[in-house]
PDB file of N, CA and C in Angstrom:
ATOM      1  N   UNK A   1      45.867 -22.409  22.030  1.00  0.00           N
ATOM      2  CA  UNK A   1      46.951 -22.872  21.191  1.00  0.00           C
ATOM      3  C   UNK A   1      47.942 -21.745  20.942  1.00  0.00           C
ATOM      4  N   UNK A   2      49.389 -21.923  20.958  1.00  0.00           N
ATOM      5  CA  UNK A   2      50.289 -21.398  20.360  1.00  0.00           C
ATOM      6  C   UNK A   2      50.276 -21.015  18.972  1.00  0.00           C
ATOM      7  N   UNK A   3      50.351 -19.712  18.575  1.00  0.00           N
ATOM      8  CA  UNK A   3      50.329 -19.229  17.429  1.00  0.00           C
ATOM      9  C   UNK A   3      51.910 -20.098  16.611  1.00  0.00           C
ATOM     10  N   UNK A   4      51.867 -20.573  15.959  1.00  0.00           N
ATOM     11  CA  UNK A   4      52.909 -20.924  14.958  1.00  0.00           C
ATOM     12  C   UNK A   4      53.089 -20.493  13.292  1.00  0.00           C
ATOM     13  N   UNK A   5      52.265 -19.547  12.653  1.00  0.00           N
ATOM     14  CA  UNK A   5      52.399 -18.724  11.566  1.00  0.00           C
ATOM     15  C   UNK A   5      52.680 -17.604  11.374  1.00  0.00           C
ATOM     16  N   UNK A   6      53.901 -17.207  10.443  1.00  0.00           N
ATOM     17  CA  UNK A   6      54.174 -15.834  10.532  1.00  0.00           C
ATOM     18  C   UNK A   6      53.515 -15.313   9.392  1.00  0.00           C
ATOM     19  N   UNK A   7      53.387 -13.629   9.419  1.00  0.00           N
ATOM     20  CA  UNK A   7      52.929 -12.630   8.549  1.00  0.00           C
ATOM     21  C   UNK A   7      53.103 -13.350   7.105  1.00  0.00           C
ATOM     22  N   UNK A   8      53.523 -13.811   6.395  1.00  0.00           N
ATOM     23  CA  UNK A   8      53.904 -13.793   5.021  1.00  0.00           C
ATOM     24  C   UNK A   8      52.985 -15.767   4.781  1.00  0.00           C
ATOM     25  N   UNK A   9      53.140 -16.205   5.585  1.00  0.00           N
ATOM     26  CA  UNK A   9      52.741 -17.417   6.070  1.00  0.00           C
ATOM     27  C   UNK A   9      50.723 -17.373   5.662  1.00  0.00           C
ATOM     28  N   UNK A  10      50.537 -16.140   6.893  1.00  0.00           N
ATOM     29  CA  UNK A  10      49.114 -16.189   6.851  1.00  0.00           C
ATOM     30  C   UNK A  10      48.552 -15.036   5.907  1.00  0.00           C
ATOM     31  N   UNK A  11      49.053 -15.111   4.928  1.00  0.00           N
ATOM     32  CA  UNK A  11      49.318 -14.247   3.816  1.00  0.00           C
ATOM     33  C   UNK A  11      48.796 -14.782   2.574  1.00  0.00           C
ATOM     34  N   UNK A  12      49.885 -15.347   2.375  1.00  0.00           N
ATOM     35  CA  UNK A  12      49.768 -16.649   1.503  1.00  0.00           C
ATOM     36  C   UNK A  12      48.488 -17.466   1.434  1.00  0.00           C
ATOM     37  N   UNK A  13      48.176 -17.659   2.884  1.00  0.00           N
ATOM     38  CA  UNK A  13      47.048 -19.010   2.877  1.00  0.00           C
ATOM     39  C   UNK A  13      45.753 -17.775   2.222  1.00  0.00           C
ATOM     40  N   UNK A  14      45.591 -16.522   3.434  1.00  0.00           N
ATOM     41  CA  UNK A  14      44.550 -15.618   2.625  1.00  0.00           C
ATOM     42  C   UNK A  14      44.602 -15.958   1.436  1.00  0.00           C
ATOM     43  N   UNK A  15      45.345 -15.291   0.320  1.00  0.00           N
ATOM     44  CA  UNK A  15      45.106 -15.100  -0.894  1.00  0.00           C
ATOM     45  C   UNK A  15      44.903 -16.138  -2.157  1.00  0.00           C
ATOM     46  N   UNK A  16      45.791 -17.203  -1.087  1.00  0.00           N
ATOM     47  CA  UNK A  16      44.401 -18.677  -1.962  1.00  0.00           C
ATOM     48  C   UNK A  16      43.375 -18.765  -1.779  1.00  0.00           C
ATOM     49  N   UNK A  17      43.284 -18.473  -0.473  1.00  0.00           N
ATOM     50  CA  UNK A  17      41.538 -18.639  -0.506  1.00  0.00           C
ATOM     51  C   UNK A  17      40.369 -17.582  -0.942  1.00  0.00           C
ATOM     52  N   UNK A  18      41.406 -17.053  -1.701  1.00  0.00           N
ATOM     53  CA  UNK A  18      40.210 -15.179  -1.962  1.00  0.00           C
ATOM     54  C   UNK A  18      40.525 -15.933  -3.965  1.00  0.00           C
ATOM     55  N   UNK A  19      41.541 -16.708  -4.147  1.00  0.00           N
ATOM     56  CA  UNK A  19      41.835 -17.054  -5.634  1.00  0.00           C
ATOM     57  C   UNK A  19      41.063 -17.732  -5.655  1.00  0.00           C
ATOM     58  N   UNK A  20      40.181 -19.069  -5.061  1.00  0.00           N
ATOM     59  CA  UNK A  20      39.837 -20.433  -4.979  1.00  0.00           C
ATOM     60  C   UNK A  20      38.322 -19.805  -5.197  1.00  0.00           C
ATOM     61  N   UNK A  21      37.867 -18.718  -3.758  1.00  0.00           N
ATOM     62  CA  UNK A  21      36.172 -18.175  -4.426  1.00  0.00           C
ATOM     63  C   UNK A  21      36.306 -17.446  -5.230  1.00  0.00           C
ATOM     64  N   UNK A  22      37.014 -16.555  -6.142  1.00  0.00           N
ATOM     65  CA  UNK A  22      37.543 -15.620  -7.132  1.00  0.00           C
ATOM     66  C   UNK A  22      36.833 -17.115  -8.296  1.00  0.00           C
ATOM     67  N   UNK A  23      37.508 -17.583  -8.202  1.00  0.00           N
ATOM     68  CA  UNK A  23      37.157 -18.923  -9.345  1.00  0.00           C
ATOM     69  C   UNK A  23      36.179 -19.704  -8.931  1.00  0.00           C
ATOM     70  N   UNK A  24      35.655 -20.207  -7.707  1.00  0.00           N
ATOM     71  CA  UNK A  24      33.992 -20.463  -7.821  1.00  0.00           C
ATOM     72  C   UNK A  24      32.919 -19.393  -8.147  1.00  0.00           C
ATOM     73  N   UNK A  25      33.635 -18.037  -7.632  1.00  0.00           N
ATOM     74  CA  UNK A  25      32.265 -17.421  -8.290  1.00  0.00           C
ATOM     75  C   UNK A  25      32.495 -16.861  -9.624  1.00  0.00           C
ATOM     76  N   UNK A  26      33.316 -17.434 -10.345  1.00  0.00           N
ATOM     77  CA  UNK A  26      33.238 -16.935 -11.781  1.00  0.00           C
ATOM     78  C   UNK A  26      33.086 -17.913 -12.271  1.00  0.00           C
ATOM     79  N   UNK A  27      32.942 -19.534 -12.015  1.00  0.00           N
ATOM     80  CA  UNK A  27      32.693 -20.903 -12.250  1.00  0.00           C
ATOM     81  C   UNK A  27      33.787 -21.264 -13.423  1.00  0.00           C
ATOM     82  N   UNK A  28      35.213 -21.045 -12.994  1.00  0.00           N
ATOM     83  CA  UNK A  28      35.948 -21.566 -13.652  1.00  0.00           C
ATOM     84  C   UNK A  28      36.001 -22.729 -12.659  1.00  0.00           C
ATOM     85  N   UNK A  29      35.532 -22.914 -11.822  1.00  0.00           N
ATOM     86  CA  UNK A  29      35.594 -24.717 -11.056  1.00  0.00           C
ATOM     87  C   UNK A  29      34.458 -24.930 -10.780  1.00  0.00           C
ATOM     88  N   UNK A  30      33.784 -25.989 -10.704  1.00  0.00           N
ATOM     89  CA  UNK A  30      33.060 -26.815 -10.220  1.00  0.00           C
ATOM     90  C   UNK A  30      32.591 -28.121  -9.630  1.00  0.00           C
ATOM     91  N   UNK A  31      32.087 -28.850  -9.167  1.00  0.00           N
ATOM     92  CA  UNK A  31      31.976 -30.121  -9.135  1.00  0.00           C
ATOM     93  C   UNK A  31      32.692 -29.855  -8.172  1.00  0.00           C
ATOM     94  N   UNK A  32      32.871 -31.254  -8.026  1.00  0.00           N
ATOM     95  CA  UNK A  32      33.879 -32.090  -6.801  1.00  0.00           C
ATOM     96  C   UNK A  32      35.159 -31.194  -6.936  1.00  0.00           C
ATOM     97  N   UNK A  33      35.556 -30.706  -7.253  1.00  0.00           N
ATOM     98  CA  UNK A  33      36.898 -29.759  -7.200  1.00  0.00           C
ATOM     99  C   UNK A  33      36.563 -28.699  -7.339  1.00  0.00           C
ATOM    100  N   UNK A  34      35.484 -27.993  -6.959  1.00  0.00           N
ATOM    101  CA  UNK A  34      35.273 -26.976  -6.075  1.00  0.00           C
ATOM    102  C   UNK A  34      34.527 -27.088  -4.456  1.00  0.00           C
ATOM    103  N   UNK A  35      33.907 -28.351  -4.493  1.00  0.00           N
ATOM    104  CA  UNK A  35      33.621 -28.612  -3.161  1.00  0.00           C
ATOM    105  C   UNK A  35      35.158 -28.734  -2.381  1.00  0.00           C
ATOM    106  N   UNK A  36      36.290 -29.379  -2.838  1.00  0.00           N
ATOM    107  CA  UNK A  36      37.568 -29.624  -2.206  1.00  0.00           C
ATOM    108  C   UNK A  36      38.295 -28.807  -2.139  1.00  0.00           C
ATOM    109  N   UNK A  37      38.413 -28.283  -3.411  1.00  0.00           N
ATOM    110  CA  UNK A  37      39.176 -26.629  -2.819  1.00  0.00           C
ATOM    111  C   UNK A  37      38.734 -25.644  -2.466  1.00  0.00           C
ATOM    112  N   UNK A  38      37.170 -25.685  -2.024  1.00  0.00           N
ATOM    113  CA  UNK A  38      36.343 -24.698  -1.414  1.00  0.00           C
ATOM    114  C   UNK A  38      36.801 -25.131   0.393  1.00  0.00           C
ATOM    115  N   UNK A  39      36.499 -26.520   0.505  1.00  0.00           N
ATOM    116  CA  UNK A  39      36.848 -26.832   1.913  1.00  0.00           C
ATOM    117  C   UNK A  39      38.338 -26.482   2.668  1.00  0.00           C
ATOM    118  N   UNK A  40      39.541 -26.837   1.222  1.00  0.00           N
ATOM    119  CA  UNK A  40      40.827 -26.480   1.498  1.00  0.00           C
ATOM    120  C   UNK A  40      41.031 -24.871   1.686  1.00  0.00           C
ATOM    121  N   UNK A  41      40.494 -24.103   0.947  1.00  0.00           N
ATOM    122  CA  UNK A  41      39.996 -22.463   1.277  1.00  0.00           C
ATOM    123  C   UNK A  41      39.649 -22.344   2.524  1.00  0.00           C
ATOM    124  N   UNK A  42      38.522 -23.048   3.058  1.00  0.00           N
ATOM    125  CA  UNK A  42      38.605 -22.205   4.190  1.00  0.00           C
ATOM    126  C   UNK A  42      39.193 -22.157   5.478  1.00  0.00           C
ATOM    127  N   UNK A  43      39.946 -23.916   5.352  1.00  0.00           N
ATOM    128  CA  UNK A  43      41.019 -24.357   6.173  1.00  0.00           C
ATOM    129  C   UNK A  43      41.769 -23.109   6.549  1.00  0.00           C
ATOM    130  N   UNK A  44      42.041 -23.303   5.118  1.00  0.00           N
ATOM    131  CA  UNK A  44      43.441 -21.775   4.945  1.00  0.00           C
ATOM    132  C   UNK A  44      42.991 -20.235   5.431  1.00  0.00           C
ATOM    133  N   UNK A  45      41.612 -20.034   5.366  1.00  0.00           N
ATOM    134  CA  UNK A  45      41.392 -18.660   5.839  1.00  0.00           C
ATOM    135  C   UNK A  45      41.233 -19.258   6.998  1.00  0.00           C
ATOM    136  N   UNK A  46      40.638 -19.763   7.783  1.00  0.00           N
ATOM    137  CA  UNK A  46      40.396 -20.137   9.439  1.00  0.00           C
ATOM    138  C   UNK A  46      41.490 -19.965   9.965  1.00  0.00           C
ATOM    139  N   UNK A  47      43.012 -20.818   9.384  1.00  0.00           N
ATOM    140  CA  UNK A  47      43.910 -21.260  10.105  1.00  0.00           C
ATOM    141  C   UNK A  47      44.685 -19.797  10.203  1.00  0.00           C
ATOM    142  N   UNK A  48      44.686 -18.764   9.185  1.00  0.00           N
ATOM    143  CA  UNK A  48      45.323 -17.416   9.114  1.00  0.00           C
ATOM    144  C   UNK A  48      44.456 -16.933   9.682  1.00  0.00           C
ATOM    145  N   UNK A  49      43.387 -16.654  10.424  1.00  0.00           N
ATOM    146  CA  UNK A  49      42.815 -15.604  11.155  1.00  0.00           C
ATOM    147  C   UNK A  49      43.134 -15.878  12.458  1.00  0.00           C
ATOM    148  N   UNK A  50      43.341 -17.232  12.298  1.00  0.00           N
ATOM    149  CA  UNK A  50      43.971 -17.729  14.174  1.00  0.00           C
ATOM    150  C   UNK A  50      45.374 -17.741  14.543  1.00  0.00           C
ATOM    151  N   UNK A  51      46.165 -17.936  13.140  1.00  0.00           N
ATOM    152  CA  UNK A  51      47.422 -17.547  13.648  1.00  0.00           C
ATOM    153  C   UNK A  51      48.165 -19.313  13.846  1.00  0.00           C
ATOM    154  N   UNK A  52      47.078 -20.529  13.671  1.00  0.00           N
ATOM    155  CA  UNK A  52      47.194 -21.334  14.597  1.00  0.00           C
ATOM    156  C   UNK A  52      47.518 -22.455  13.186  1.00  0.00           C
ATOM    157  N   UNK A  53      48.494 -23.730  12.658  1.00  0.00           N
ATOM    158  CA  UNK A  53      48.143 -24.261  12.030  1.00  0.00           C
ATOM    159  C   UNK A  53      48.313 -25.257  12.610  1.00  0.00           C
ATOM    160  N   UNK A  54      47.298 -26.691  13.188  1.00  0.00           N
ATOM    161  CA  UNK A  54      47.488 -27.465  13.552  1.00  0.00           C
ATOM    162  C   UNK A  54      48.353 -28.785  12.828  1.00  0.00           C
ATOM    163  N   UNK A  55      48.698 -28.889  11.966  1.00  0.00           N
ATOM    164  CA  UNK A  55      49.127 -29.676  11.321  1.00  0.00           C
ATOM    165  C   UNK A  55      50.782 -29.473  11.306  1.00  0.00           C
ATOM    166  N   UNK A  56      51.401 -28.570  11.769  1.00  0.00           N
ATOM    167  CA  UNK A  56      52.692 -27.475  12.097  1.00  0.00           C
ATOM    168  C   UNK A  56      53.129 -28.273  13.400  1.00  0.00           C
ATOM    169  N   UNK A  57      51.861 -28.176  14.559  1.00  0.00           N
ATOM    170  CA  UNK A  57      52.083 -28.863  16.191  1.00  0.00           C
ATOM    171  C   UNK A  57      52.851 -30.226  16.132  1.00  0.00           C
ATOM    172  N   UNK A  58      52.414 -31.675  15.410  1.00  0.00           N
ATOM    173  CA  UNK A  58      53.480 -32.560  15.656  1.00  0.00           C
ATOM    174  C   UNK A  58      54.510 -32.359  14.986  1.00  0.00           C
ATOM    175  N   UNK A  59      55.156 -31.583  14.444  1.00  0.00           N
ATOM    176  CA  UNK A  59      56.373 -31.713  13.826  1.00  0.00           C
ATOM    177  C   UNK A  59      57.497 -30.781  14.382  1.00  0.00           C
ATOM    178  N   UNK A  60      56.748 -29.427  15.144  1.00  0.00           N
ATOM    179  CA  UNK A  60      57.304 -28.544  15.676  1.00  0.00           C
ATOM    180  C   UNK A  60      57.684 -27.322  14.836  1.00  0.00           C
ATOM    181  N   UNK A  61      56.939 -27.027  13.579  1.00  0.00           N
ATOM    182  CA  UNK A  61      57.167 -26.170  13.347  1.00  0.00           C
ATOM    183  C   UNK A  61      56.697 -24.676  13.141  1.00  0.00           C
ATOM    184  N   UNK A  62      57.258 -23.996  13.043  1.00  0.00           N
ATOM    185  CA  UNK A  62      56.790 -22.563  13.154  1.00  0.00           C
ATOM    186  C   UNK A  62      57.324 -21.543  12.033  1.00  0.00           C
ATOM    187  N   UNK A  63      56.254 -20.977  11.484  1.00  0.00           N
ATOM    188  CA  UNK A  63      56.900 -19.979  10.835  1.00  0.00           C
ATOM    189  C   UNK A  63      56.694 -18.413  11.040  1.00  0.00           C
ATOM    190  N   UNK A  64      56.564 -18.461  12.520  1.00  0.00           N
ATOM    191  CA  UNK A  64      56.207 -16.786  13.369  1.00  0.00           C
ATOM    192  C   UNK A  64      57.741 -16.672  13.662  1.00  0.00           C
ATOM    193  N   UNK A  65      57.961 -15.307  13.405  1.00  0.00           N
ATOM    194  CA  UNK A  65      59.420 -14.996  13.842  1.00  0.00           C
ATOM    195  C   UNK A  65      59.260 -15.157  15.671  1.00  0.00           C
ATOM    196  N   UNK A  66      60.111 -15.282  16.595  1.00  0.00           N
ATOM    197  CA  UNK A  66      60.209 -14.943  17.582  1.00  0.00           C
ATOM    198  C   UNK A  66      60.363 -13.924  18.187  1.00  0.00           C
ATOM    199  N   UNK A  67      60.069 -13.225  18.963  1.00  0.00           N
ATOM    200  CA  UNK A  67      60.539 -11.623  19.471  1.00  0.00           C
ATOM    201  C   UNK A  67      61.325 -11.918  20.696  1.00  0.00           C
ATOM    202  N   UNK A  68      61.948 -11.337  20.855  1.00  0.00           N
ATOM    203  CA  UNK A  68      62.931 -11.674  22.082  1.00  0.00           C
ATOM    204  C   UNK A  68      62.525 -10.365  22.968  1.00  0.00           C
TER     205      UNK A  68
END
């Protein structure tokens, strides 16, 4: 797959997902809304370590600068 996230992009997604276990493991969430934003966490770290967000592909967008 084509990388389509830029630096500030896969940035962002990190540091929700370091906020989201930051707050399961201090159990300011639980239940069913930490199972969901535990799953949405790691979307977000997966999709920033790959560079790759599939959900970006049908629409065409990108937020990686281009290098010429």
């Amino acid at each position: 797959m084509k990388k389509n996230m830029g630096s500030i992009d896969r940035t962002i997604r990190t540091v929700i997902a370091i906020v989201v276990a930051i707050l399961y493991f201090t159990g300011a969430i639980s239940g069913t809304v930490a199972i969901v934003l535990g799953v949405l966490a790691a979307v977000f770290l997966l999709t920033s370590l790959i560079g790759t967000c599939p959900l970006y592909l049908p629409v065409g967008l990108s937020t990686k600068k281009e290098t010429k």
